[in-house]
C-alpha atoms as a PDB file:
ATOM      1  CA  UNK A   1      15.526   3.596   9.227  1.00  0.00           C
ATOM      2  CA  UNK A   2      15.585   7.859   9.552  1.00  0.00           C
ATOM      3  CA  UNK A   3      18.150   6.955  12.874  1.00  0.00           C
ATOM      4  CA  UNK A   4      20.295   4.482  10.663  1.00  0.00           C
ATOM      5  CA  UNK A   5      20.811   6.846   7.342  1.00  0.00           C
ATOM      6  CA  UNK A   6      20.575  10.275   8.962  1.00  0.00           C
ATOM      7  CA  UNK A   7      19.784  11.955   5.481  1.00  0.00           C
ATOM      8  CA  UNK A   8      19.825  15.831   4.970  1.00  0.00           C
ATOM      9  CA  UNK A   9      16.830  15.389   2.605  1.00  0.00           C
ATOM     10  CA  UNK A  10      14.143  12.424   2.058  1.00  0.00           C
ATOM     11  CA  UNK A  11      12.489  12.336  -1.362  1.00  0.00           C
ATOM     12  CA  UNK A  12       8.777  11.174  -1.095  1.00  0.00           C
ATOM     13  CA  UNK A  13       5.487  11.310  -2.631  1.00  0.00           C
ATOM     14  CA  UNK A  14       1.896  11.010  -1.446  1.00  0.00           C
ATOM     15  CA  UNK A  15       0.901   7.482   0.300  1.00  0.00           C
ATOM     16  CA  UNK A  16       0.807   6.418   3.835  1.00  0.00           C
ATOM     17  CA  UNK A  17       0.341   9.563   5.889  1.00  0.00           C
ATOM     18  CA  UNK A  18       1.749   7.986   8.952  1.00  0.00           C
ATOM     19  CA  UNK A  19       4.792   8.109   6.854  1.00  0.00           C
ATOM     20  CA  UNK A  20       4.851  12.048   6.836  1.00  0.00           C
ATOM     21  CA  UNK A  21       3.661  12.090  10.259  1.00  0.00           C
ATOM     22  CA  UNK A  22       6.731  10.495  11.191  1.00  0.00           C
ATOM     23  CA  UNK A  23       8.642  12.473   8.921  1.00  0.00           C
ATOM     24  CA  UNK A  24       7.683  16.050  10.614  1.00  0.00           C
ATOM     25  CA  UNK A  25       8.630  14.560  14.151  1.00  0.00           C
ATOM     26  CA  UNK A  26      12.079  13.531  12.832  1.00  0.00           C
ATOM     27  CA  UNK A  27      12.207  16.982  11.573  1.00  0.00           C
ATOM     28  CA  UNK A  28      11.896  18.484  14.866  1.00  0.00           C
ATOM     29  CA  UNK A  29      14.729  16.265  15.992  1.00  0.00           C
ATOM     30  CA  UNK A  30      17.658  16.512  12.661  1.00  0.00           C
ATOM     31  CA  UNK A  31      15.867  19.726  10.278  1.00  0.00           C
ATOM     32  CA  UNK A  32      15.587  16.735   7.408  1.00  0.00           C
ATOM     33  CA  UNK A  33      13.913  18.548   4.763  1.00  0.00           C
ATOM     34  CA  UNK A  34      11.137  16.688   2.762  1.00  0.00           C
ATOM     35  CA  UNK A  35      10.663  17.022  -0.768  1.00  0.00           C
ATOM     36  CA  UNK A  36       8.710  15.687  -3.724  1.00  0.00           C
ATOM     37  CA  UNK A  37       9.893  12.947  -5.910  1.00  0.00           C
ATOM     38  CA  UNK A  38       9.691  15.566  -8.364  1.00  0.00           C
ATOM     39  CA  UNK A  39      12.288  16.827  -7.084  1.00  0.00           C
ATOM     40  CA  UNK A  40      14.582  13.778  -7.082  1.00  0.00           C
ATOM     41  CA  UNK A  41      17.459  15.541  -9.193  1.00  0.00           C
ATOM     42  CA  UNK A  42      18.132  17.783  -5.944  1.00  0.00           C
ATOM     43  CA  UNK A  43      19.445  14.787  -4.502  1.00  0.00           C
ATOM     44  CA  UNK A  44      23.043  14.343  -3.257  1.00  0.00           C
ATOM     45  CA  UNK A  45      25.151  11.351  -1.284  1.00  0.00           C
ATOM     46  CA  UNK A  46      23.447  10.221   1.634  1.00  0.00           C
ATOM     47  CA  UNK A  47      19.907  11.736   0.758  1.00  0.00           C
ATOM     48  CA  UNK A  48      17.171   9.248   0.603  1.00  0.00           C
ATOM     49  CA  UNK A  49      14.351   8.861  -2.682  1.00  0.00           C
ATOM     50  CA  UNK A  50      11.636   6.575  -0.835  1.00  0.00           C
ATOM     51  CA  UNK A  51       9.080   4.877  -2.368  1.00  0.00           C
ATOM     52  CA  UNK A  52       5.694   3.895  -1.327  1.00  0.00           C
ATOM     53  CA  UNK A  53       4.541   0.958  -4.608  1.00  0.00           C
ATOM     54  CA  UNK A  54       1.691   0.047  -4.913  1.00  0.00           C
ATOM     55  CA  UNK A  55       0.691   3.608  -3.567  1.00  0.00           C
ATOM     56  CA  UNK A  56      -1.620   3.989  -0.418  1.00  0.00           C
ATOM     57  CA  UNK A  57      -4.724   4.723  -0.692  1.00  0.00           C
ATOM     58  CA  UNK A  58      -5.226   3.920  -5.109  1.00  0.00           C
ATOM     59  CA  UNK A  59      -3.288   0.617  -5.535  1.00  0.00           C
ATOM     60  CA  UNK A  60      -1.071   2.136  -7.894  1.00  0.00           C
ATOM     61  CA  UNK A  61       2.559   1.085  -8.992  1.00  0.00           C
ATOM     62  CA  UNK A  62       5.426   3.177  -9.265  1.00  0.00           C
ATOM     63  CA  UNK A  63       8.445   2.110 -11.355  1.00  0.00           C
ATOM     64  CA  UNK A  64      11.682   1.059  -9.158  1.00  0.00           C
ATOM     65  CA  UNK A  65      13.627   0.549 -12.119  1.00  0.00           C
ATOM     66  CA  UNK A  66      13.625   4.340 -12.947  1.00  0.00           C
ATOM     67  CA  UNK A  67      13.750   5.535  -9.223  1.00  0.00           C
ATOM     68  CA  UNK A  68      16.795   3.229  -8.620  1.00  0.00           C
ATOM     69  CA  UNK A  69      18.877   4.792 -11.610  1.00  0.00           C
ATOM     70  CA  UNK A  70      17.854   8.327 -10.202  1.00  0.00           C
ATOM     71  CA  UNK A  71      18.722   6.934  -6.822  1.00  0.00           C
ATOM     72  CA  UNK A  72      22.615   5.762  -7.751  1.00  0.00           C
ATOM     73  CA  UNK A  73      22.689   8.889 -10.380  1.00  0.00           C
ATOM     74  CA  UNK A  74      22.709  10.820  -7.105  1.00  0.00           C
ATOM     75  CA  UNK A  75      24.892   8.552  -4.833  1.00  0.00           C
ATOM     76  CA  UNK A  76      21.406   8.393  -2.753  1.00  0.00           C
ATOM     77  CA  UNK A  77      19.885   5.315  -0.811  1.00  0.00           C
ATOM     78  CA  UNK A  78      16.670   4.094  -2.461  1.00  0.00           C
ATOM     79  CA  UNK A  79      14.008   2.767   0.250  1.00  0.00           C
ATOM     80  CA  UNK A  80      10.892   0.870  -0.794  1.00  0.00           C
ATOM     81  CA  UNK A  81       7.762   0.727   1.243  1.00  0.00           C
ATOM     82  CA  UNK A  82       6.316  -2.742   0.043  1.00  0.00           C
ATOM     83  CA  UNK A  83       3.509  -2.890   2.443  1.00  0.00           C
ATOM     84  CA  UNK A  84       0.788  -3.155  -0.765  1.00  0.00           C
ATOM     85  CA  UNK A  85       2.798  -6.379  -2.585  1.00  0.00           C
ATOM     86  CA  UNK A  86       4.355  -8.799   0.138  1.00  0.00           C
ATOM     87  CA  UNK A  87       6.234 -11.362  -1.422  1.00  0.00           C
ATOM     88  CA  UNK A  88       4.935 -13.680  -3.821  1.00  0.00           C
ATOM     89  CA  UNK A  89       3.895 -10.263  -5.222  1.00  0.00           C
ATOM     90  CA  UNK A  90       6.859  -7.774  -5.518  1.00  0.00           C
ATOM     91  CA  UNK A  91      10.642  -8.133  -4.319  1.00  0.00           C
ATOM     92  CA  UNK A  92      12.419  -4.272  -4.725  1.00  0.00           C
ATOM     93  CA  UNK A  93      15.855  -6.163  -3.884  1.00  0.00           C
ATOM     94  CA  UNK A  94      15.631  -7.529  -7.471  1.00  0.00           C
ATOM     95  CA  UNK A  95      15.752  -3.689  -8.208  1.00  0.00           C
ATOM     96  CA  UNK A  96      18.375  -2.717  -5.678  1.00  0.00           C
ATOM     97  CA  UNK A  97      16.357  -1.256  -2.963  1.00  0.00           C
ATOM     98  CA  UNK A  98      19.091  -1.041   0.352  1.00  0.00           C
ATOM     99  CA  UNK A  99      15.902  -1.008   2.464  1.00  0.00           C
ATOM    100  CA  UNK A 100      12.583  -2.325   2.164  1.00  0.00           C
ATOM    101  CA  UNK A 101       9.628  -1.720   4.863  1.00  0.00           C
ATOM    102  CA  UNK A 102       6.617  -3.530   5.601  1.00  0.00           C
ATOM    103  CA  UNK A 103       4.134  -2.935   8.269  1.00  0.00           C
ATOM    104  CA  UNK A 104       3.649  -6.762   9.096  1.00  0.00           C
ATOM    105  CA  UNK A 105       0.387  -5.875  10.668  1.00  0.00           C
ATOM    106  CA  UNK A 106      -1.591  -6.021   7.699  1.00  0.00           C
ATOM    107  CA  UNK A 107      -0.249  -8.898   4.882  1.00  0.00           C
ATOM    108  CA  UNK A 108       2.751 -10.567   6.731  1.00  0.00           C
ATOM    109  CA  UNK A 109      -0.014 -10.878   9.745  1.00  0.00           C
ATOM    110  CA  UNK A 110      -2.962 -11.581   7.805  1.00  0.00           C
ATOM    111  CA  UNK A 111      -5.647 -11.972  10.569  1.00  0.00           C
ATOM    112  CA  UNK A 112      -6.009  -8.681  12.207  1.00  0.00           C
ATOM    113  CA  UNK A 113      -4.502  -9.358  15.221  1.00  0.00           C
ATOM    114  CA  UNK A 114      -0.736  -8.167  15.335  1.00  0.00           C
ATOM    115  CA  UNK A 115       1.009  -5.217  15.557  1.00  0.00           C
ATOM    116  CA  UNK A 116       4.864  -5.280  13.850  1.00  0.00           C
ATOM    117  CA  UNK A 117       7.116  -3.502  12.012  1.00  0.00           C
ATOM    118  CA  UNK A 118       9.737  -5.173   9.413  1.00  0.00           C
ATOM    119  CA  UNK A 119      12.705  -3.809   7.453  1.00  0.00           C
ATOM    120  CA  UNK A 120      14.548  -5.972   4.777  1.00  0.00           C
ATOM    121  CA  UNK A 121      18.172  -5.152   4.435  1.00  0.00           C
ATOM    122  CA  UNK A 122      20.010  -5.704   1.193  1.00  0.00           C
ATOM    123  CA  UNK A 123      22.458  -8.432   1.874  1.00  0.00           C
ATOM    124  CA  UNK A 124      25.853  -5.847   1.152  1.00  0.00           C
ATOM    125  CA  UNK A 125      24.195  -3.199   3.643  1.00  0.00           C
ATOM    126  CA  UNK A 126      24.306  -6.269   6.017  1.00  0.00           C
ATOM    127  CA  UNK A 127      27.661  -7.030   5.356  1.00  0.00           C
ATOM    128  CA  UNK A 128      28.413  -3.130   5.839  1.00  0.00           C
ATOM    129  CA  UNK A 129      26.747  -3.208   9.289  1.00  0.00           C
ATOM    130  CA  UNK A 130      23.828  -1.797   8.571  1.00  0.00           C
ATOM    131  CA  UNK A 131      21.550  -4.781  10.822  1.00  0.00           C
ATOM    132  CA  UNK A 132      24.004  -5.051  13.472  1.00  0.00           C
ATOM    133  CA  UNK A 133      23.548  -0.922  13.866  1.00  0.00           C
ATOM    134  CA  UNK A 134      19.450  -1.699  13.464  1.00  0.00           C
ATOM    135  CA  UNK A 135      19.617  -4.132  16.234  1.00  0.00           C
ATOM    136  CA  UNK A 136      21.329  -1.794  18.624  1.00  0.00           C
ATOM    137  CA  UNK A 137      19.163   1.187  18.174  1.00  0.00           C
ATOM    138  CA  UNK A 138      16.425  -0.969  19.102  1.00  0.00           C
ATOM    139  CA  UNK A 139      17.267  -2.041  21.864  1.00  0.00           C
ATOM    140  CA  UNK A 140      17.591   1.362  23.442  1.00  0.00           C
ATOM    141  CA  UNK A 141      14.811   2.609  21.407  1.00  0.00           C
ATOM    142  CA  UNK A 142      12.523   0.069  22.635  1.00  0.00           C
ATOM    143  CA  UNK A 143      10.919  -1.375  19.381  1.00  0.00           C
ATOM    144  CA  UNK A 144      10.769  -4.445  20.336  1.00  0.00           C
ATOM    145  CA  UNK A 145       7.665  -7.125  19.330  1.00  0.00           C
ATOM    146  CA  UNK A 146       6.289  -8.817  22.104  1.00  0.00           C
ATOM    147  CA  UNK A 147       6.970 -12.876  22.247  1.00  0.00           C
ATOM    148  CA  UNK A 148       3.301 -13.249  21.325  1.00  0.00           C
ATOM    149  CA  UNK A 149       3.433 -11.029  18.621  1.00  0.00           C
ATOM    150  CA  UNK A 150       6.525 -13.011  17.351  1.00  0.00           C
ATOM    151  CA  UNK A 151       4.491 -16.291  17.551  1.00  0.00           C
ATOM    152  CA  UNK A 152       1.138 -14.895  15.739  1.00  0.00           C
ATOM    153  CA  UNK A 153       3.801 -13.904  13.002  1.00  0.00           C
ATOM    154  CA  UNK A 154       5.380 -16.766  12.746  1.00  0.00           C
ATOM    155  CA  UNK A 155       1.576 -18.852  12.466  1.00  0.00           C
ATOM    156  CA  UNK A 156       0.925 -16.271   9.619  1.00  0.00           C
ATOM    157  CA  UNK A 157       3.773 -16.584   7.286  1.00  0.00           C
ATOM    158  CA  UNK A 158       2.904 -20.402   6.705  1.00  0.00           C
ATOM    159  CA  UNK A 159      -0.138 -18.983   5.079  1.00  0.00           C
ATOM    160  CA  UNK A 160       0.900 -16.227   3.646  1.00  0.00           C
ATOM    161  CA  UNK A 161       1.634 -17.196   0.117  1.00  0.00           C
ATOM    162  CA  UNK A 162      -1.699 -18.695  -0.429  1.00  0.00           C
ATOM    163  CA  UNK A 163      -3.589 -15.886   1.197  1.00  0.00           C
ATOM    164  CA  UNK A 164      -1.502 -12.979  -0.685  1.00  0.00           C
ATOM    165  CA  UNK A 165      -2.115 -15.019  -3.837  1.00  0.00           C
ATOM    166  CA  UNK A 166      -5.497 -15.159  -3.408  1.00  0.00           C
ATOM    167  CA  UNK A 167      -6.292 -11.598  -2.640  1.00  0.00           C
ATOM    168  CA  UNK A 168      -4.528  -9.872  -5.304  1.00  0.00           C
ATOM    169  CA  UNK A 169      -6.258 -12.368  -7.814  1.00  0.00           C
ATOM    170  CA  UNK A 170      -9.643 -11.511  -6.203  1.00  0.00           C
ATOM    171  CA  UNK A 171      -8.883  -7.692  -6.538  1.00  0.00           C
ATOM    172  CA  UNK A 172      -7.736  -8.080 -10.224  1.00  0.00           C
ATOM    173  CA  UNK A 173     -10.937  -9.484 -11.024  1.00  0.00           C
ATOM    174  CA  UNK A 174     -13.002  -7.214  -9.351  1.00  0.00           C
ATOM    175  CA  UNK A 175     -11.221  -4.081 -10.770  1.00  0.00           C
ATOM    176  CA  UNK A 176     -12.237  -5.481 -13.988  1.00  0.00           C
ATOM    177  CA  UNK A 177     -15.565  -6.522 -13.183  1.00  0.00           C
ATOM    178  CA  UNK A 178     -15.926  -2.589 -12.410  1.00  0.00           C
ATOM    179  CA  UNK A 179     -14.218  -1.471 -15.316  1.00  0.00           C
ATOM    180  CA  UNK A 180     -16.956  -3.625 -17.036  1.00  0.00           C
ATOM    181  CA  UNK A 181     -19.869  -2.164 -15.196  1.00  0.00           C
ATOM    182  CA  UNK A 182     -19.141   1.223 -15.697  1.00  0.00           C
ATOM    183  CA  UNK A 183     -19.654   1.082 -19.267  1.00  0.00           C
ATOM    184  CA  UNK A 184     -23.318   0.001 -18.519  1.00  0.00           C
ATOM    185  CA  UNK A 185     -25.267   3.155 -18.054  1.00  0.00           C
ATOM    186  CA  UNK A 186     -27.985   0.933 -16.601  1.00  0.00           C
ATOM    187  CA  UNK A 187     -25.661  -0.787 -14.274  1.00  0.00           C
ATOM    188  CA  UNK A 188     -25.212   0.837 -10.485  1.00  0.00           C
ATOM    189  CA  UNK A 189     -21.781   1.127 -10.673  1.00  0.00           C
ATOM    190  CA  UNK A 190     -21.822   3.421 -13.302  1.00  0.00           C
ATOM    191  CA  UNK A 191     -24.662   5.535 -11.502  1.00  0.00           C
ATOM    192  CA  UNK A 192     -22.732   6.213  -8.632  1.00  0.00           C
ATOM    193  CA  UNK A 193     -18.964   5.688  -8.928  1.00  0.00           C
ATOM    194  CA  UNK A 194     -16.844   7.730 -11.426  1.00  0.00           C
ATOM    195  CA  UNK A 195     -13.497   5.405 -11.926  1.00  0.00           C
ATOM    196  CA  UNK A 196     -11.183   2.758 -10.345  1.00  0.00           C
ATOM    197  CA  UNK A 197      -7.951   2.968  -9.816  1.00  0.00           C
ATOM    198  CA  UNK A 198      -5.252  -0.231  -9.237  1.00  0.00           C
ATOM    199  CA  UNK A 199      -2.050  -1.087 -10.863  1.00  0.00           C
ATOM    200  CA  UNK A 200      -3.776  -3.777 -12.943  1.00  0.00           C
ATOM    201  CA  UNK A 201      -5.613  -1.156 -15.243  1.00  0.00           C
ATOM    202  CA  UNK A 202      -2.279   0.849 -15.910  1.00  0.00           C
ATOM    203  CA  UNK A 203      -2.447   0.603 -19.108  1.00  0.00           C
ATOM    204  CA  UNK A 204       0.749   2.521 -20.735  1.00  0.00           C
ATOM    205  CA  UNK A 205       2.986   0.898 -17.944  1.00  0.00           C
ATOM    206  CA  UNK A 206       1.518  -2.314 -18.621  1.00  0.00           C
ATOM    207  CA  UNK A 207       2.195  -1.635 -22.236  1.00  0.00           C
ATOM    208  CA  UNK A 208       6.040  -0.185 -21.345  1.00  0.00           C
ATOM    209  CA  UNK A 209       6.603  -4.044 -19.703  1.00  0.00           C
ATOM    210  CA  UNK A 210       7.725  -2.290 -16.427  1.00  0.00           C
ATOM    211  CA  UNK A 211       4.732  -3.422 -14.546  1.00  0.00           C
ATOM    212  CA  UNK A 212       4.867  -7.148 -15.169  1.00  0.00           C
ATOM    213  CA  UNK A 213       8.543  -7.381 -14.120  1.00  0.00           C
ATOM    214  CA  UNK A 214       8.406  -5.477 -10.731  1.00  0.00           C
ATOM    215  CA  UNK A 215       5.319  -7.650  -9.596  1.00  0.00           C
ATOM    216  CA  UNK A 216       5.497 -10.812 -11.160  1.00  0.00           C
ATOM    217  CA  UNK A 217       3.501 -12.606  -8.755  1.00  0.00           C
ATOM    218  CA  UNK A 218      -0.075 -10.056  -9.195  1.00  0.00           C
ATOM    219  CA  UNK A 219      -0.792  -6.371  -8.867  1.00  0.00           C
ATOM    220  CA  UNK A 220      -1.901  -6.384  -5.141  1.00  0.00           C
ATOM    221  CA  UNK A 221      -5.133  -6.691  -2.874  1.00  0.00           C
ATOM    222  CA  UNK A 222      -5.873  -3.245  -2.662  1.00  0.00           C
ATOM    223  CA  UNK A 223      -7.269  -0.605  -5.126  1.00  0.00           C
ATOM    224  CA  UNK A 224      -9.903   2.624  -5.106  1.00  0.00           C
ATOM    225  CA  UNK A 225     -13.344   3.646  -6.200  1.00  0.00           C
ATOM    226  CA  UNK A 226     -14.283   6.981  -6.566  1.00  0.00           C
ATOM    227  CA  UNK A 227     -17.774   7.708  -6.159  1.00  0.00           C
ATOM    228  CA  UNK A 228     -19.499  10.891  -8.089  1.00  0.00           C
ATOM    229  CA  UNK A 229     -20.759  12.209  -4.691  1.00  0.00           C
ATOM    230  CA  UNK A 230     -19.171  13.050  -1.601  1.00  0.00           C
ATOM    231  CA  UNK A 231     -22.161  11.910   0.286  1.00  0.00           C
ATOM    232  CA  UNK A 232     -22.325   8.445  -1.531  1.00  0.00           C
ATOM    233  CA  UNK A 233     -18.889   7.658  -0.622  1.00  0.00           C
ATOM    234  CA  UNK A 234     -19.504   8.465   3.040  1.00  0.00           C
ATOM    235  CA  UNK A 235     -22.012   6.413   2.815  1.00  0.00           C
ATOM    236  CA  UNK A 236     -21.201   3.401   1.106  1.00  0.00           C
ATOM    237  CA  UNK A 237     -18.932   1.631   3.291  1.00  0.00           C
ATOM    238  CA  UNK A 238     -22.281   0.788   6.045  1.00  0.00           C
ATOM    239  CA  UNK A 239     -24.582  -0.875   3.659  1.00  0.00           C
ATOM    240  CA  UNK A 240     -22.252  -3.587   3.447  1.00  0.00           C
ATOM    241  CA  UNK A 241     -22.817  -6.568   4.908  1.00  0.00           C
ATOM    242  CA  UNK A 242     -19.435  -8.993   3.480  1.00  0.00           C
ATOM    243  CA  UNK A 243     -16.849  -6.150   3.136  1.00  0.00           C
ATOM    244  CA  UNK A 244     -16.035  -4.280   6.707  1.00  0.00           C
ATOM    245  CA  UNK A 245     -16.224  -0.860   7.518  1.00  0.00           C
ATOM    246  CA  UNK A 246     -12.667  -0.335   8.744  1.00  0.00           C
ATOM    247  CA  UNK A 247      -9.538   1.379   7.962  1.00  0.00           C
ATOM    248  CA  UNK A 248      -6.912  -1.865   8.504  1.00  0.00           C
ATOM    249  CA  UNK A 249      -6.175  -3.756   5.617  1.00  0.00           C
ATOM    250  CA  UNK A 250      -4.480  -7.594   4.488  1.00  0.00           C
ATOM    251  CA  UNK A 251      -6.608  -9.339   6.588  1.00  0.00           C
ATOM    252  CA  UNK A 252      -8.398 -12.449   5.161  1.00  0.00           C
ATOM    253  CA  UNK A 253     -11.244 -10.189   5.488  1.00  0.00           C
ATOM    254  CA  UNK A 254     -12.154  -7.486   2.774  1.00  0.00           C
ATOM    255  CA  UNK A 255     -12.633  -4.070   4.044  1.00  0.00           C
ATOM    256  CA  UNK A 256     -14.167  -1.082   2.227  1.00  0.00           C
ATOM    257  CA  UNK A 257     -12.925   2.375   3.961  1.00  0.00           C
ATOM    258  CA  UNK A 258     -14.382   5.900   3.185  1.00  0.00           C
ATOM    259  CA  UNK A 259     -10.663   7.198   3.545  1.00  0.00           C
ATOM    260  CA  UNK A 260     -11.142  10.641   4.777  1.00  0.00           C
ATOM    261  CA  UNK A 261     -12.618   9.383   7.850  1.00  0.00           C
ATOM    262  CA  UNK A 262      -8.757   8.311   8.654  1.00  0.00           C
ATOM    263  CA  UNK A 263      -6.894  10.646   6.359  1.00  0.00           C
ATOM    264  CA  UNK A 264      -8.278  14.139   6.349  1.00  0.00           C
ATOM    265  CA  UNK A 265      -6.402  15.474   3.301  1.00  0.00           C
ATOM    266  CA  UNK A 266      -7.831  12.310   1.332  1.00  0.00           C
ATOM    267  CA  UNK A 267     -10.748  13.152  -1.440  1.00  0.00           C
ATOM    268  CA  UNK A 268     -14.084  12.597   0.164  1.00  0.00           C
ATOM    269  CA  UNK A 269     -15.182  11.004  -2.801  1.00  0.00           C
ATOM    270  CA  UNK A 270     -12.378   8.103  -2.817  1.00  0.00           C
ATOM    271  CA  UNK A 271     -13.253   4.477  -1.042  1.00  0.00           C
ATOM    272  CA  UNK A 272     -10.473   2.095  -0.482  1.00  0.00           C
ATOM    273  CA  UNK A 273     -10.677  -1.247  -0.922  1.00  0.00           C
ATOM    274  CA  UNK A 274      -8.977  -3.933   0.608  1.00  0.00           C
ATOM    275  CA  UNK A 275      -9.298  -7.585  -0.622  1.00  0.00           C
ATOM    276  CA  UNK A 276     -10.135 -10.149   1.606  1.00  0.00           C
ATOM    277  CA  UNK A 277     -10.670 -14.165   0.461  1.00  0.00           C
ATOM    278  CA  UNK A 278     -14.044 -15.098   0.094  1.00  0.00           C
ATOM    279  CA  UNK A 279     -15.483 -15.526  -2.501  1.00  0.00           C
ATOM    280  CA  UNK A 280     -15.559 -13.189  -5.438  1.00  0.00           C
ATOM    281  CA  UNK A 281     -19.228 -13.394  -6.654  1.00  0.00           C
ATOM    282  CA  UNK A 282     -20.029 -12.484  -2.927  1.00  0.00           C
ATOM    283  CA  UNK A 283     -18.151  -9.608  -3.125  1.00  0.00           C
ATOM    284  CA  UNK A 284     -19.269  -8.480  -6.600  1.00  0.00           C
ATOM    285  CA  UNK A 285     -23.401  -9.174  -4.694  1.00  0.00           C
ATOM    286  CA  UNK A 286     -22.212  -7.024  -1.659  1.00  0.00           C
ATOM    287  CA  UNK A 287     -21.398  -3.617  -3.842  1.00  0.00           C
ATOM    288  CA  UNK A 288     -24.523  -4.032  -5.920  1.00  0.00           C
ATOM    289  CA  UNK A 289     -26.851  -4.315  -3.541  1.00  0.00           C
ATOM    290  CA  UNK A 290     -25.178  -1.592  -1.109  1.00  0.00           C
ATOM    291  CA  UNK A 291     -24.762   0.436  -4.548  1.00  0.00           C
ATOM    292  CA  UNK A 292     -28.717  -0.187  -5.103  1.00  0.00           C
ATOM    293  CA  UNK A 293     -29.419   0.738  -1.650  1.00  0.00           C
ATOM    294  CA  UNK A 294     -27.548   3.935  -1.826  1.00  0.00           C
ATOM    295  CA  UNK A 295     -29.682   4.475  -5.044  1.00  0.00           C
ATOM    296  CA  UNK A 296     -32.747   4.134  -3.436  1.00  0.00           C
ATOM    297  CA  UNK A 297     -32.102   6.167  -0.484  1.00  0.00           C
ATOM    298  CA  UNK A 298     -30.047   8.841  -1.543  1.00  0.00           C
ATOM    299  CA  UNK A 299     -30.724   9.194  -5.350  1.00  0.00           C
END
C-alpha cells in the first residue's frame, strides 16, 4: 500500500505496532515522515490519514465519517485498517475509504492456522489502476500466499459470518458483565481490575449516533482490562484454563494477552482480550476463578 501511494507524509495514531514498525523501514527507503492524527490539518494531496478502528490493543472505535471529510478537505487518501470488525461488522467503503487492510490471519482465517494479508480497493481506485499496479508489485515483491494458504482461506470465509457474529456478541456481553462487576466492591473484578475499555461502552459516541452507523453489524471481539497492579496483570493471563495465553487473536478460541509481553511500550497493567465462541458463562467462570486465584496468592 506505502509502494502504491508513495505519500510524503502518513497520518497515524497508536494501534498495531507492526504498523509503525513497518513505517520506520519505509522511512529508511522514501524519508516519509509520520505524524499524529492530530496533526491531520498538515495534510496535503497525496499524503495519507490512516486509520486503525476498532483500535489495537482497547477495542475502541474511531469515527471514519470525520476522518474522511479531513481526508478529502486535504485532497489526501484515507486508509482503514479493519482488522478488529471484518465484515458483517464494519464496511469503511460505505465511508469512502480508497483502501482498506485486513490481516486475514486472525478473523478472515478464524482457526489459527494461516498467515495472509488482504487489501480492499474502492471500486473507482480499481477502475484507476490501482489493483492492476497491486498485482504487479507483488509479483516482484514476492507477497504471494501459498496455494494452501489460499485453500484454508477459502474453508474459513464460509464460516465467517457466523463466527464474527458470534464473537463480537460474546464480547459485548462480557464488557458489560464487567462493567456490572465492578460496581460490586465485594466482587473480584472490582478488587483487582480498574476499567474496561471496548467500543460498546462509548458512551458519548454512542449517544452522537456515529457508532451505530459505522458498525452496524456489533462492536467487535476484542476489548481491554486494566488491572490495578502491574504484577496482577502479568499474572493473570496463566491461571486460565478456557481463555489462552497468547498474543494472536480471531480465532474461535478466546485469548487473554498481558500485552507488554508483545508490545513493550504497552501499559503493564492492560490485558487484551480476544473473544473466542464458547460459551459465555464459561468465560465469565474462567476470570473469576483466575481473578480469585490471583486474590489468594498475590493479595
Amino acid at each position: 500500500m506505502l509502494i502504491l501511494l508513495n505519500p510524503k507524509k502518513i497520518f497515524i495514531g497508536d494501534g498495531y505496532h507492526g504498523c509503525h514498525g513497518v513505517l520506520d523501514i519505509i522511512k529508511r527507503l522514501t524519508g516519509i515522515e509520520k505524524l499524529d492524527l492530530t496533526q491531520v490539518d498538515q495534510a496535503g494531496p497525496g499524503d495519507i490519514v490512516h486509520i486503525e478502528t476498532p483500535l489495537n490493543p482497547t477495542g475502541e472505535a474511531r469515527n471514519l465519517a470525520y476522518y474522511r471529510a479531513k481526508a478529502s478537505e486535504k485532497g489526501a487518501y484515507l486508509t482503514v485498517d479493519s482488522t478488529f470488525a471484518p465484515p458483517p461488522l464494519q464496511n469503511p467503503l460505505d465511508f469512502d475509504a480508497d483502501i482498506v487492510m485486513h490481516s486475514g490471519t486472525k478473523y478472515v482465517g478464524g482457526h489459527s492456522d494461516m498467515l495472509c494479508g488482504i487489501l480492499v480497493i474502492r471500486s473507482d481506485r480499481v477502475e484507476e489502476g490501482w489493483l492492476k499496479t497491486l498485482h504487479t508489485d507483488r509479483q516482484y515483491i514476492g507477497s504471494v500466499m501459498g496455494s494452501f494458504e489460499g485453500w484454508l482461506g477459502i474453508r474459513s470465509t464460509r464460516t465467517m459470518q457466523l463466527r464474527v457474529a458470534r464473537q463480537a456478541q460474546t464480547a459485548e456481553k462480557l464488557v458489560a458483565w464487567l462493567q456490572e462487576q465492578l460496581k460490586d466492591v465485594k466482587s473480584p473484578v472490582e478488587k483487582v481490575l480498574s476499567h474496561v475499555q471496548h467500543a460498546s461502552i462509548q458512551e458519548d459516541d454512542l449517544r452522537d449516533g456515529w457508532l451505530q452507523k459505522q458498525m452496524p453489524g456489533g462492536f467487535g471481539p476484542v476489548f481491554s482490562i486494566w488491572a490495578k497492579n502491574p504484577e496482577h496483570a502479568r499474572r493473570l493471563p496463566s491461571r486460565m484454563f478456557v481463555f489462552q495465553h497468547a498474543t494472536s487473536l480471531g480465532g474461535v478460541e478466546s485469548l487473554m494477552e498481558w500485552r507488554a509481553m508483545s508490545d513493550a511500550s504497552c501499559d503493564k497493567r492492560l490485558l487484551r482480550i480476544s473473544c473466542g465462541i464458547e460459551e459465555l458463562d464459561d468465560l465469565k467462570t474462567d476470570i473469576l476463578q483466575g481473578l480469585e486465584s490471583l486474590l489468594r496468592d498475590f493479595p
